[in-house]
Every structure is written in C-alpha cells, then in structure tokens.
N, C-alpha and C. Protein backbone atom coordinates (compact mmCIF):
# COMPACT_ATOMS: atom_id res chain seq x y z
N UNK A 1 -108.44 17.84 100.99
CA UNK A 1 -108.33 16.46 101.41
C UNK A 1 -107.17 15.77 100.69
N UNK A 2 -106.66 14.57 101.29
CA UNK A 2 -105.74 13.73 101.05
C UNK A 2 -105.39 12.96 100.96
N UNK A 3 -104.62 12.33 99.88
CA UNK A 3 -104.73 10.32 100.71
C UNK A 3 -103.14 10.30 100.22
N UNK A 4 -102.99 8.93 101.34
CA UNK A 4 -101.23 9.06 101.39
C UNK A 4 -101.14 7.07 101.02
N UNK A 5 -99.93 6.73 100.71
CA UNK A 5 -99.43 5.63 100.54
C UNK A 5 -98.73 5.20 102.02
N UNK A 6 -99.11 4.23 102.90
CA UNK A 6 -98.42 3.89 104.08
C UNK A 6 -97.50 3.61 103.81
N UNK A 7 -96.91 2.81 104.81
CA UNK A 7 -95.42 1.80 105.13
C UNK A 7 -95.69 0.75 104.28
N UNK A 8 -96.94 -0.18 104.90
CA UNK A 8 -97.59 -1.14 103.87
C UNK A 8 -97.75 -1.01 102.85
N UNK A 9 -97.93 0.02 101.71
CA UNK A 9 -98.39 -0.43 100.95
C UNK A 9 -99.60 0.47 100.09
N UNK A 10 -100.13 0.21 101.23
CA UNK A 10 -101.78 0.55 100.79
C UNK A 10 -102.32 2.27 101.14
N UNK A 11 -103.23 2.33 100.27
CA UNK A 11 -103.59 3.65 100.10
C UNK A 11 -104.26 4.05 101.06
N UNK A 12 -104.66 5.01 101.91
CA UNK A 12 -105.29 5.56 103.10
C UNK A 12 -105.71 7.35 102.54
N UNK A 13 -106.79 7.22 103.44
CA UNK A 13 -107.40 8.54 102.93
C UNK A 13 -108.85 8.34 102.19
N UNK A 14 -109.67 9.53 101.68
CA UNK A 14 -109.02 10.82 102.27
C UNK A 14 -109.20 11.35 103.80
N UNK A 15 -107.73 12.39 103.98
CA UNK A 15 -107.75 12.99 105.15
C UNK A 15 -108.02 14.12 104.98
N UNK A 16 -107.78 14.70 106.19
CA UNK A 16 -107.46 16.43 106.26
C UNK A 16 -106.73 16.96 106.28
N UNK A 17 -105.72 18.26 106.47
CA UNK A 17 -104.31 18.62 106.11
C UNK A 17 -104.25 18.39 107.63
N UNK A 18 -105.61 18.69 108.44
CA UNK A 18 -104.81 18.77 110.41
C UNK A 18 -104.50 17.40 110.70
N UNK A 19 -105.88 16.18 109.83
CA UNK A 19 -105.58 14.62 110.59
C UNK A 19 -103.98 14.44 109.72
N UNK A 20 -103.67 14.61 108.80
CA UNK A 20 -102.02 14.29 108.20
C UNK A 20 -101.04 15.14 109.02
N UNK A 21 -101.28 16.06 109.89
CA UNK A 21 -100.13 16.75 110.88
C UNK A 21 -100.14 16.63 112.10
N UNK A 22 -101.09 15.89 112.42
CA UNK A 22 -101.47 15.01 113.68
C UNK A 22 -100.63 13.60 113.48
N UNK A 23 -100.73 13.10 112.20
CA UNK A 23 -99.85 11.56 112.52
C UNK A 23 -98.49 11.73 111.67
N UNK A 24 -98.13 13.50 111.40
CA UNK A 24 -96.64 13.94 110.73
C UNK A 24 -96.34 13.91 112.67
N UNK A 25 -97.29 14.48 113.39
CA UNK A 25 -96.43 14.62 114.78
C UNK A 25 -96.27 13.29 115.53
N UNK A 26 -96.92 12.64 115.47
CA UNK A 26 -97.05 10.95 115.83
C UNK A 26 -96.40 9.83 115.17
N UNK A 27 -95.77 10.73 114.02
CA UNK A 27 -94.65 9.89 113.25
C UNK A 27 -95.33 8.87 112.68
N UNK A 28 -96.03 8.60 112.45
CA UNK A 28 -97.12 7.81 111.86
C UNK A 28 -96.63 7.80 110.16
N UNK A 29 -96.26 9.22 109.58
CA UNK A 29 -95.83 9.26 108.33
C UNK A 29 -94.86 10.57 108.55
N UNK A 30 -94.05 10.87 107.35
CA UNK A 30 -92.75 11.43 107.43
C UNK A 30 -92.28 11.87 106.15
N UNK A 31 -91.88 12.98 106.16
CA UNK A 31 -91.40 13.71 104.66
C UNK A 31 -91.59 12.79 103.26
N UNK A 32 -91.09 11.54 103.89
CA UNK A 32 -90.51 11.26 102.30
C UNK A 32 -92.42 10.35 101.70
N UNK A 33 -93.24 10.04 102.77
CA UNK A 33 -94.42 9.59 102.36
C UNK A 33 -95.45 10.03 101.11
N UNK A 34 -95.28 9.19 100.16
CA UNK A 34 -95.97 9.35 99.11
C UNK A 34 -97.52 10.05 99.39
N UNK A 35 -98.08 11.22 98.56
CA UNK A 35 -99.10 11.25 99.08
C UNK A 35 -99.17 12.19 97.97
N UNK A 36 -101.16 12.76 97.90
CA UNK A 36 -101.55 13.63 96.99
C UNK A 36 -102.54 13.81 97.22
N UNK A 37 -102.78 15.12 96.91
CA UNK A 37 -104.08 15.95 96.68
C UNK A 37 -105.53 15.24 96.03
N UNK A 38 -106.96 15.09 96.69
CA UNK A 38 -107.60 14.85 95.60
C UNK A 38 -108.13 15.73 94.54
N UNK A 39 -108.24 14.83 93.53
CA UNK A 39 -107.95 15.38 92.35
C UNK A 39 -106.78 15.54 91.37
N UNK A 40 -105.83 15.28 92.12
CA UNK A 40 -104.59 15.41 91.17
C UNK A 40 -104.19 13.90 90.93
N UNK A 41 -103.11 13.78 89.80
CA UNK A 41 -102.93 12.06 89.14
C UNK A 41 -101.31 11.65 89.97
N UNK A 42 -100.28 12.87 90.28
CA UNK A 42 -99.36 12.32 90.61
C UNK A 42 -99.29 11.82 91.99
N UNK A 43 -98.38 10.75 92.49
CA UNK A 43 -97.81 10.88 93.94
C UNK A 43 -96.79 11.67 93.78
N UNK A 44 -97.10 12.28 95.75
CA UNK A 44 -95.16 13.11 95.41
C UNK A 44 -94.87 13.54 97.46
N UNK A 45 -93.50 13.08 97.35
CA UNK A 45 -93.19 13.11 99.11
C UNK A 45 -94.41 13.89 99.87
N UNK A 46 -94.37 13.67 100.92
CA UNK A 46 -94.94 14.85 101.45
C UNK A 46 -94.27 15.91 101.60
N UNK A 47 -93.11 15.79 102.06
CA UNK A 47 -91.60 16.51 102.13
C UNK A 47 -92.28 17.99 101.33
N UNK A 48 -92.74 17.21 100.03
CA UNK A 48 -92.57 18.86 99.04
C UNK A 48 -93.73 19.81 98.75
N UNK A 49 -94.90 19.47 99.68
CA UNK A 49 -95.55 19.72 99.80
C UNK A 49 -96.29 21.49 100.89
N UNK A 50 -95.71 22.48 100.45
CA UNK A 50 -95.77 23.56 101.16
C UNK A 50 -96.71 23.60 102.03
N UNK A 51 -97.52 23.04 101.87
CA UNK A 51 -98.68 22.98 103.77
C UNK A 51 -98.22 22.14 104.58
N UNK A 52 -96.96 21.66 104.30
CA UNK A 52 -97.21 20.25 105.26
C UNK A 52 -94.96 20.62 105.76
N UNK A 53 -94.24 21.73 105.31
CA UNK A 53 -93.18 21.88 105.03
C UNK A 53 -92.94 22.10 106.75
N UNK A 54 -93.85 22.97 107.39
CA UNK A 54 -93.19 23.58 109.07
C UNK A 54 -93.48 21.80 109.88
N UNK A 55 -94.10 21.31 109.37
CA UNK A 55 -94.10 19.45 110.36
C UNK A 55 -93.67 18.92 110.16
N UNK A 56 -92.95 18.69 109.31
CA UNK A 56 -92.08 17.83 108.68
C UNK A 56 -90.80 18.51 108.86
N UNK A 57 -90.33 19.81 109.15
CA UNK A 57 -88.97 19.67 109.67
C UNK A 57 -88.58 20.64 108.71
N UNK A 58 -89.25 20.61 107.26
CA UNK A 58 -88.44 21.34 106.23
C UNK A 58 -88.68 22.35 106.24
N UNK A 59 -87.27 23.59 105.81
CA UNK A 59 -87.91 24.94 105.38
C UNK A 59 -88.90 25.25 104.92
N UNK A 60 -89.91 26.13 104.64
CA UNK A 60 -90.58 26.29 103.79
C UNK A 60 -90.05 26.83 101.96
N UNK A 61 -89.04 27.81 102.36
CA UNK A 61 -88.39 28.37 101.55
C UNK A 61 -87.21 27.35 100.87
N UNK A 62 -86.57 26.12 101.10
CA UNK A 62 -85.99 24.95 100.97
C UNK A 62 -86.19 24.41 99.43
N UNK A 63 -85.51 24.69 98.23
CA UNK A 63 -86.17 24.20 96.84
C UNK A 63 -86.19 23.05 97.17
N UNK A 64 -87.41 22.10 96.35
CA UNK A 64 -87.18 20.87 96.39
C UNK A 64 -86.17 20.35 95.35
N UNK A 65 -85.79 19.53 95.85
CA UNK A 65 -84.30 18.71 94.93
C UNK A 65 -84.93 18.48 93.65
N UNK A 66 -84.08 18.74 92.69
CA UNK A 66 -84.71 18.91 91.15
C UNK A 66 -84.92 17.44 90.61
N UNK A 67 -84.32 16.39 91.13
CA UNK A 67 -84.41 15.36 90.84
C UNK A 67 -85.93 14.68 91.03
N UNK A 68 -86.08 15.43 92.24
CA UNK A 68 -87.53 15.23 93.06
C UNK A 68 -88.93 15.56 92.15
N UNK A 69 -88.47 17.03 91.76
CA UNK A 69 -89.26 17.91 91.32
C UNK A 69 -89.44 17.07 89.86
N UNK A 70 -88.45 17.24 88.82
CA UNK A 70 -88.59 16.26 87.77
C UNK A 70 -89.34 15.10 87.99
N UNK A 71 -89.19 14.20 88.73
CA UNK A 71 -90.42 12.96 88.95
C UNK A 71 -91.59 13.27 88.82
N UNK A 72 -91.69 13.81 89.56
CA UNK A 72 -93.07 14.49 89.83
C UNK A 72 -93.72 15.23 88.54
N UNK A 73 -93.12 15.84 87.75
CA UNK A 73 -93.51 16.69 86.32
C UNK A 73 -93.69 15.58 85.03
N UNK A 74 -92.68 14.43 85.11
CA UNK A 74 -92.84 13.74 84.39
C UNK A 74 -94.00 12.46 84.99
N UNK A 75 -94.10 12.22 85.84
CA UNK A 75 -95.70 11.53 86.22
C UNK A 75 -96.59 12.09 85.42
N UNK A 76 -96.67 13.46 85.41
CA UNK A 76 -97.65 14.32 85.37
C UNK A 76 -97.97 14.42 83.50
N UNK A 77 -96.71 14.40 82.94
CA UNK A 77 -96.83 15.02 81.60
C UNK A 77 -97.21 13.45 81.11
N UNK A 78 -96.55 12.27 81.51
CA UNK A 78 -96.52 11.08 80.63
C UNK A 78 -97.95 10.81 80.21
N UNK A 79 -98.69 10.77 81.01
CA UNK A 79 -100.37 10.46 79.87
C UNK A 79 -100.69 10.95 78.76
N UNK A 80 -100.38 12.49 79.00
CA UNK A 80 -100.85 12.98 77.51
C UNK A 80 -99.80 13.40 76.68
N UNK A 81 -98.80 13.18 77.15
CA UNK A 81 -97.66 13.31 75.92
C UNK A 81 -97.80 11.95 75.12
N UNK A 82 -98.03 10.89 76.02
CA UNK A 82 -98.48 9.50 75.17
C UNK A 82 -99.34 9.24 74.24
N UNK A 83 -100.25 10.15 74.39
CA UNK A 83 -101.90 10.04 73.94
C UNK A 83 -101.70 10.80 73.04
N UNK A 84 -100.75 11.85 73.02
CA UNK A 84 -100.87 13.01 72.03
C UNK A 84 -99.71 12.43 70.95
N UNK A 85 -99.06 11.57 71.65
CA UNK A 85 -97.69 11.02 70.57
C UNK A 85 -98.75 9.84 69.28
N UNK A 86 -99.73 9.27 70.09
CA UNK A 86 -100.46 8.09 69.42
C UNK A 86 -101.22 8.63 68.47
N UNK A 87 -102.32 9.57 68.59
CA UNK A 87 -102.53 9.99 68.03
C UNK A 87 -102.07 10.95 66.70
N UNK A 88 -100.72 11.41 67.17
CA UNK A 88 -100.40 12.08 65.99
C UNK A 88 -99.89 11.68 65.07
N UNK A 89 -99.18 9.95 65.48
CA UNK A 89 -99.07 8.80 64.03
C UNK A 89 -100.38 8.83 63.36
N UNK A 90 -101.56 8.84 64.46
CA UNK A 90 -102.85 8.13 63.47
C UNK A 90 -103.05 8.93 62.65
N UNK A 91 -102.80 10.30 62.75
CA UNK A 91 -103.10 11.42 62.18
C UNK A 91 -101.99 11.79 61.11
N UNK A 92 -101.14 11.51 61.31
CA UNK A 92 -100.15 11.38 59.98
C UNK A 92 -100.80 10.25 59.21
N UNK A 93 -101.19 8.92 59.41
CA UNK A 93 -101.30 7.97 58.76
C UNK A 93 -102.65 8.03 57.89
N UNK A 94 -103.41 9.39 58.90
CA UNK A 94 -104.59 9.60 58.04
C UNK A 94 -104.83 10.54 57.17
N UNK A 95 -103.33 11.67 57.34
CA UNK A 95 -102.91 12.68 56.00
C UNK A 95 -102.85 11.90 54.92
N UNK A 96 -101.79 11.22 55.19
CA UNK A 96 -100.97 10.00 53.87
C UNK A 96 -102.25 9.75 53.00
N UNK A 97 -103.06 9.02 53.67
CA UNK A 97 -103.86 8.01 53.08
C UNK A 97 -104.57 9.06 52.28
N UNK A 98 -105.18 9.89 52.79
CA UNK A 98 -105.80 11.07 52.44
C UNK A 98 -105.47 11.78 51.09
N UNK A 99 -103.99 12.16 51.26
CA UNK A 99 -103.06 12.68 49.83
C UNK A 99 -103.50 11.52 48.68
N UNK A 100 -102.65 10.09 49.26
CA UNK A 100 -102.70 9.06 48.40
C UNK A 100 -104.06 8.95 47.69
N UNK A 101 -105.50 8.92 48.15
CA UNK A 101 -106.69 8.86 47.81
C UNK A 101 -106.81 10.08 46.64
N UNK A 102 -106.29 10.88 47.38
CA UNK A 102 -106.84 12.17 46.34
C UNK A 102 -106.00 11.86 44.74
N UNK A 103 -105.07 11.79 44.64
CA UNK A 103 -104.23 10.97 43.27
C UNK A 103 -104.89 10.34 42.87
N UNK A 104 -105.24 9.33 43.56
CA UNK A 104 -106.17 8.09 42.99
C UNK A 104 -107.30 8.99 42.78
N UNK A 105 -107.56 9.53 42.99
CA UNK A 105 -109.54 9.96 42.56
C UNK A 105 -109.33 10.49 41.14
N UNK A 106 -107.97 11.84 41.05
CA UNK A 106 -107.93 12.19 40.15
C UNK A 106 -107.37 11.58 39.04
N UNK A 107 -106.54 10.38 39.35
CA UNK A 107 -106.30 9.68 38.37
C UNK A 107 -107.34 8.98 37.50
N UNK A 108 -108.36 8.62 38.43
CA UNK A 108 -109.08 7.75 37.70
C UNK A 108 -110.04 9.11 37.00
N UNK A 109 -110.29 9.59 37.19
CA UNK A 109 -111.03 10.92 36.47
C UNK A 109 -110.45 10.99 35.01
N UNK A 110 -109.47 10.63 34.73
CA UNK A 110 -108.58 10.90 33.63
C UNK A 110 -108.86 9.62 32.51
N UNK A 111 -109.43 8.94 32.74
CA UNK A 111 -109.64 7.75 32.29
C UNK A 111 -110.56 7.88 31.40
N UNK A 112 -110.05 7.16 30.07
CA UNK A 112 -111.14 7.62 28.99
C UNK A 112 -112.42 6.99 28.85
N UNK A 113 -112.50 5.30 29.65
CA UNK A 113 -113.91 4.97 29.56
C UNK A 113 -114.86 5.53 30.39
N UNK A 114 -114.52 6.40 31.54
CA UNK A 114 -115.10 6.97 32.70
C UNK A 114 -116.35 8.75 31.94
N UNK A 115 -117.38 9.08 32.43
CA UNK A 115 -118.27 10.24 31.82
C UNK A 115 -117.44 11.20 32.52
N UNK A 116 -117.38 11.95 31.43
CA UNK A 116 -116.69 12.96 31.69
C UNK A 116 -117.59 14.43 31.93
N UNK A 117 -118.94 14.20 32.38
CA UNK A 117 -119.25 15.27 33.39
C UNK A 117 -118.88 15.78 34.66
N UNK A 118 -119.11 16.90 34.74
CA UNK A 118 -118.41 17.17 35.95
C UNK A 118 -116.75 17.21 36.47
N UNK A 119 -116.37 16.41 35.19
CA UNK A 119 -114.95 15.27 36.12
C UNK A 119 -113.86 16.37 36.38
N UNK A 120 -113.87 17.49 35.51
CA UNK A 120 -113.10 18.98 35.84
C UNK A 120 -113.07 19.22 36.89
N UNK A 121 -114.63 19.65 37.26
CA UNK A 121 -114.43 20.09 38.50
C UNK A 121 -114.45 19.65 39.74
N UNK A 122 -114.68 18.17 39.81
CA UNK A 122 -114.20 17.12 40.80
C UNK A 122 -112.73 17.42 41.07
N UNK A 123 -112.14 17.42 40.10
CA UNK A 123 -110.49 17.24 39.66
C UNK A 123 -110.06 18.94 40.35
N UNK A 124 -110.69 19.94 39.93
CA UNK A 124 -110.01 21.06 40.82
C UNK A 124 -110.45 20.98 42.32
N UNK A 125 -111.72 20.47 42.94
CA UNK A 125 -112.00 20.67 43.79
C UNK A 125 -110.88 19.64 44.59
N UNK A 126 -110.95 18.33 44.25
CA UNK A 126 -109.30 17.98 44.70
C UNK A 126 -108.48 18.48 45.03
N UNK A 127 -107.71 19.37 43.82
CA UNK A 127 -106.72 19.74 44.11
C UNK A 127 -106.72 20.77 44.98
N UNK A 128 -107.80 21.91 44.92
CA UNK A 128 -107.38 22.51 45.62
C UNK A 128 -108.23 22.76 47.07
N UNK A 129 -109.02 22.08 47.45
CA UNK A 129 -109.48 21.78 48.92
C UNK A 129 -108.82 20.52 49.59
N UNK A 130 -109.10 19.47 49.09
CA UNK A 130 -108.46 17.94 49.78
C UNK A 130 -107.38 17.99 49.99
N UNK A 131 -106.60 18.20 48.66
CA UNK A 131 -104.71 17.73 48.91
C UNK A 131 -104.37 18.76 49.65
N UNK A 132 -104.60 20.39 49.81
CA UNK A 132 -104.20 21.10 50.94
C UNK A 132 -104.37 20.85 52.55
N UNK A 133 -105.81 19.97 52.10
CA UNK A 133 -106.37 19.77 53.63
C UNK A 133 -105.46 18.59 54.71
N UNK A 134 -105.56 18.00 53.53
CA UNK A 134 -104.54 16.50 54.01
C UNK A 134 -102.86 17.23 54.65
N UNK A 135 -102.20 18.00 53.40
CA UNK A 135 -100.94 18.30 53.67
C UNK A 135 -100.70 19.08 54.91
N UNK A 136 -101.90 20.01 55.38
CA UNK A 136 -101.96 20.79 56.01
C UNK A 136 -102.25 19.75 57.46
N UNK A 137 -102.71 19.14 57.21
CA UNK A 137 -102.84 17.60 58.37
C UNK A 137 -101.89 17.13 58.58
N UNK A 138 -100.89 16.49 57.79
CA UNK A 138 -99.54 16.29 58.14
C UNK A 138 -98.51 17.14 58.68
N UNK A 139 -98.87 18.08 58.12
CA UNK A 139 -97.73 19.04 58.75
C UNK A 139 -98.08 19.87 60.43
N UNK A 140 -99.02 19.32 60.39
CA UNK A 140 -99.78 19.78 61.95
C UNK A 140 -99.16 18.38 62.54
N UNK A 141 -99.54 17.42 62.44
CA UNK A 141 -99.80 16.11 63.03
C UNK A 141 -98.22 15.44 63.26
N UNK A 142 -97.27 16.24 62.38
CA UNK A 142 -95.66 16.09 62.45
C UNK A 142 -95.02 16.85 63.72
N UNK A 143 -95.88 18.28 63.71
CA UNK A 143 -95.25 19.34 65.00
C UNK A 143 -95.82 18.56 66.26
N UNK A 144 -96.96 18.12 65.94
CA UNK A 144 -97.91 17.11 67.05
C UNK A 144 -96.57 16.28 68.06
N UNK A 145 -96.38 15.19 66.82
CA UNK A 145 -95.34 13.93 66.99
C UNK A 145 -94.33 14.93 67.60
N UNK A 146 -93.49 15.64 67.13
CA UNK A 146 -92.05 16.22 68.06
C UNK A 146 -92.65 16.54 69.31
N UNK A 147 -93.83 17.68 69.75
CA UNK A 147 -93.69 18.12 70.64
C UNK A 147 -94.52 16.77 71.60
N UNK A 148 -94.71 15.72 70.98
CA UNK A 148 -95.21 15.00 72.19
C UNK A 148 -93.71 14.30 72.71
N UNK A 149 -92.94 14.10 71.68
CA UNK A 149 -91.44 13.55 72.46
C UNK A 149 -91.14 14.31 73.16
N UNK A 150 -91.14 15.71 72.80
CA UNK A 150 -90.00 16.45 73.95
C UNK A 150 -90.72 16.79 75.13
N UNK A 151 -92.72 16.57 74.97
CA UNK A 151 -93.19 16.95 76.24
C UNK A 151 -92.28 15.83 76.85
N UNK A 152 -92.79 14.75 76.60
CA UNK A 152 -91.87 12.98 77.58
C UNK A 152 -90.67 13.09 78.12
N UNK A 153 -89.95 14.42 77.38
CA UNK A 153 -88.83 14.43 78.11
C UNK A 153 -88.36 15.88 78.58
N UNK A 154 -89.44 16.62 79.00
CA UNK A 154 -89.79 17.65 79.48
C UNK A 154 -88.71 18.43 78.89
N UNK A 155 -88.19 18.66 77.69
CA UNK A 155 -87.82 19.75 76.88
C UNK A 155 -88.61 20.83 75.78
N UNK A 156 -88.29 22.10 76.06
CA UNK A 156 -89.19 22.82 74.86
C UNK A 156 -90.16 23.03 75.20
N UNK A 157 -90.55 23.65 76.41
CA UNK A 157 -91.97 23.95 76.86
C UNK A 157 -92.83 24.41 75.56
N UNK A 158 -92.38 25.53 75.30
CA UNK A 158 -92.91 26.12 73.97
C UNK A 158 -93.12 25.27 73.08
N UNK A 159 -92.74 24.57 72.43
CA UNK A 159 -93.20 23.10 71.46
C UNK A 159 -94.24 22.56 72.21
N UNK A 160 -94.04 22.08 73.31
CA UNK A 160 -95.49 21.10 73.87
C UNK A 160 -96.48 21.75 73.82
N UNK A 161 -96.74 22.95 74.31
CA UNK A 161 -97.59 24.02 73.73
C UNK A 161 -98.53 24.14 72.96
N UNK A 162 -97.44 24.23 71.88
CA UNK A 162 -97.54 24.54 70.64
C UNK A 162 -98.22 22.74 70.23
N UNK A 163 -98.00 21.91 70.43
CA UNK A 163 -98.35 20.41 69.90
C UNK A 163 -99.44 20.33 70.34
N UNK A 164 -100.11 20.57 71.52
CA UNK A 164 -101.53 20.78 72.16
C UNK A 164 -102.09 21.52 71.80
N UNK A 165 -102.05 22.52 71.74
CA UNK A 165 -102.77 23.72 70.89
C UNK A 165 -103.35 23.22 69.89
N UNK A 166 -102.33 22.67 68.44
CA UNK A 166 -102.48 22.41 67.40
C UNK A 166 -103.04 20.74 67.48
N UNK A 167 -103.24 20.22 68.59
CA UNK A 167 -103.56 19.42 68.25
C UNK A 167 -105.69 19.23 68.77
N UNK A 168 -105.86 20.75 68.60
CA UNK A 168 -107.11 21.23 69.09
C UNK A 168 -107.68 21.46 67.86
N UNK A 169 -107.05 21.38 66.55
CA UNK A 169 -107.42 21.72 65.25
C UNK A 169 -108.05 20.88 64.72
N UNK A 170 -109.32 20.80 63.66
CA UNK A 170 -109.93 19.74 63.22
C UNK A 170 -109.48 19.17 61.57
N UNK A 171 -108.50 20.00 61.41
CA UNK A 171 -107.16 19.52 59.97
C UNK A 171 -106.88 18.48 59.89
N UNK A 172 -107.21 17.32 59.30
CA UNK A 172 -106.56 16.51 59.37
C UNK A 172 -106.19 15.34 60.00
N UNK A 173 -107.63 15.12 61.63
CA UNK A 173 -107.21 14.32 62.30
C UNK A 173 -108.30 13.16 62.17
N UNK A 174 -108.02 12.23 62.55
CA UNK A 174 -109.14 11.18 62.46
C UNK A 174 -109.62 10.58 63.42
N UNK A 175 -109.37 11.07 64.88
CA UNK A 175 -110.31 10.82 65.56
C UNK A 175 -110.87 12.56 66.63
N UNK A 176 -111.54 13.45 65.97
CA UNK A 176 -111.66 14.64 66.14
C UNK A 176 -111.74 15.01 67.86
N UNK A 177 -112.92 14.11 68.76
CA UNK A 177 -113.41 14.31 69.87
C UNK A 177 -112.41 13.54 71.05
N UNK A 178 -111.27 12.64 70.48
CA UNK A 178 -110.57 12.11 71.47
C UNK A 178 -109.18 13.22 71.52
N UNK A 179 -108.69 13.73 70.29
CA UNK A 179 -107.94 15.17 70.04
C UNK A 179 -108.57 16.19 71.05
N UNK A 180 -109.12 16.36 70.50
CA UNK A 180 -109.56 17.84 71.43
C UNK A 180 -109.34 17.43 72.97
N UNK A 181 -110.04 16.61 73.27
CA UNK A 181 -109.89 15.81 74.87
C UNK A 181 -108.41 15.72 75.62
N UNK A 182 -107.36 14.91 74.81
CA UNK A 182 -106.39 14.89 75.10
C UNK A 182 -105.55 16.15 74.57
N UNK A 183 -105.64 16.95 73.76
CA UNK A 183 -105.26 18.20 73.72
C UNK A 183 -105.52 19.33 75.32
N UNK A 184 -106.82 19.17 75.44
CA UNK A 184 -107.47 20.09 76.90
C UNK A 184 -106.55 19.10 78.30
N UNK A 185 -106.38 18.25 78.08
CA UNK A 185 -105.67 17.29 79.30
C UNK A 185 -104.19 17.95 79.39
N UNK A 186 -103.32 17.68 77.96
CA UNK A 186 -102.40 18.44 78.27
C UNK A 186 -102.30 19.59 78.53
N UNK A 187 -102.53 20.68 77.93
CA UNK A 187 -102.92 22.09 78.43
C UNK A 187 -103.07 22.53 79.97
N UNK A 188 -104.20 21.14 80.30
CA UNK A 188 -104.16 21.59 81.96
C UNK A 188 -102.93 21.36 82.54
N UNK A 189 -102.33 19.82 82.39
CA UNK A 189 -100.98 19.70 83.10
C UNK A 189 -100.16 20.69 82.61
N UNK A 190 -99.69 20.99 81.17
CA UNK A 190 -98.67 21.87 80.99
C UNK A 190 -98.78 23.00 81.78
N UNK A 191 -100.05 23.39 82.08
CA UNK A 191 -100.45 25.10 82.85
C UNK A 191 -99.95 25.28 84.57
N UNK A 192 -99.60 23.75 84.72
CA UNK A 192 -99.39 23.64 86.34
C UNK A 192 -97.81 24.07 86.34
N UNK A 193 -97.88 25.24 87.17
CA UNK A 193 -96.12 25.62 87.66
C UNK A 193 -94.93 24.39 87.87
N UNK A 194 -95.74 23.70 88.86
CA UNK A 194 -94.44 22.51 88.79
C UNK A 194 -93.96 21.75 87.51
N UNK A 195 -95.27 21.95 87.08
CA UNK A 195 -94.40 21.45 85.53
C UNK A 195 -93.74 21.81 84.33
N UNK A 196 -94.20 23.35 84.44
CA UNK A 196 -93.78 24.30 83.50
C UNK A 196 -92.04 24.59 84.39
N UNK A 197 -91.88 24.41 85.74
CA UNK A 197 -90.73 24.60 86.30
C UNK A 197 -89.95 23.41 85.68
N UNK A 198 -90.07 22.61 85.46
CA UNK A 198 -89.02 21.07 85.05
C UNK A 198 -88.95 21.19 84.20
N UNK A 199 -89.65 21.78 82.91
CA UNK A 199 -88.98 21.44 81.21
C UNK A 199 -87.96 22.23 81.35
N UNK A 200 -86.94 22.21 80.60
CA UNK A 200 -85.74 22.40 79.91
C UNK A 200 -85.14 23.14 78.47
C-alpha cells in the first residue's frame, strides 16, 4: 500500500500499486509525485520507484539522478544522525562529570579530618573501575559525535556504523534505553541499500 502527496497539497492514500497505475494512466499523478510506501518515513518521486518505472514512462534499468537519490538518503538518515549527535554530547557531558566526580571523591578521601577506614580501597576502586569507565565513555561517545556528523552528511559509511553500533554500549551513557533505541533506528536506515548507495 501507498499514499501519495497530490497537486493540492494533501496526503491521499493508502492505495494499491494497481489503484496508483490506474490514475499514473489517467494522469491523475506523474513521475515526479511525491509518494511512499507504508511504513517507510521518506517521500520520494514516484519516478524512482521500480514498480511503478514501466507507467510512468521510465526505464526500469534508468539510474535515478544522484541528486534525487541523495534527497531521499538524507531524509532518511537525518532523525537518527540527530538523535545520535544529541545524545552523544549528553554522553560526553556525562563522562566529564563522571571523571571530574571521581577526583573529587578521591580527593576528599585524602583529607585528614575524614575516617580513614576503608578510604584505600574506595580510592583504588576509583581508580581503577570509575575513571576507566568514564574515559572509556568519552572516548565511545566522541566516535559517537563524528560519526553522527558524517552520517548528516552521508560520508563514511563505515564510521556511521561504527557510531551506532557503539552507541548500543552501556559505557558511559546516561540515558541507556533511549541509546539503544536510537542506535537500532539507525542501523535499520543505515541497512537500507538506497542509503548505503549515497554515502560517500
């Protein structure tokens, strides 16, 4: 099924692929008519649409114009390259704080009016679980930040990838269940051919 953008304006649908080649023959609508699949988030001509290519006039075999094709990939990537860019400040901002805290804990441990039970091994367990955990958060949450720019500008497939993937990790982030979410979002778009065809 389908729904298309008219002349007017307004959204119509859903159809069927025969009722949309019934009014492709009635001229009713025409290559360049915005339209999409349900289920999917972008609009995109009908023009480029391989079920709909022998009614509309176009080859089937005919690349679509890359200019075309690019629109269409970047519709597609901008949500979660956004979501994944936002998040991976919060997630830097929640390494930082994280590192910064851990100093402070152990600083004050050091303090001579403070009981000094335990305070050793507070002080190694710091150092060596927290401040790795944190650093290891930033440095995830940094590859995060690049590969959400270059998803936005559909360069470096392999980085965006790689920024979704890692941004499926529970290192370091501070909001765990909206990560994973928008991590699985990109993944799906990145996995779609037309879009893996437009990066650069």
């Amino acid at each position: 099924m389908y729904k298309i953008i008219g002349a007017d304006g307004r959204e119509y649908g859903p159809v069927s692929a025969d009722q949309l080649r019934q009014w492709i023959t009635e001229g009713r609508v025409n290559a360049d008519t915005q339209m999409r699949r349900e289920g999917d988030v972008a609009w995109m001509p009908l023009g480029t649409m391989p079920e709909f290519t022998p009614a509309t006039g176009i080859p089937a075999n005919l690349p679509v114009a890359p200019q075309v094709a690019d629109a269409v990939a970047l519709k597609l990537v901008r949500g979660p390259a956004i979501i994944l860019l936002v998040l991976s400040l919060l997630d830097i901002l929640a390494s930082l704080m994280g590192m910064v805290m851990t100093f402070f804990q152990t600083a004050l441990m050091t303090m001579p009016n403070l009981p000094h039970q335990n305070m050793e091994l507070q002080r190694q367990f710091a150092f060596l679980f927290s401040l790795p955990a944190n650093a290891a958060g930033l440095v995830i949450a940094l590859i995060c930040l690049w590969g959400s720019v270059r998803m936005m500008n559909l360069r470096s497939y392999g980085l965006a990838m790689t920024a979704a993937v890692l941004m499926l990790l529970p290192c370091g982030t501070c909001c765990c269940c909206v990560n994973v979410g928008a991590a699985i979002w990109a993944l799906v778009v990145l996995s779609k051919p037309e879009v893996k065809a437009a990066f650069r």
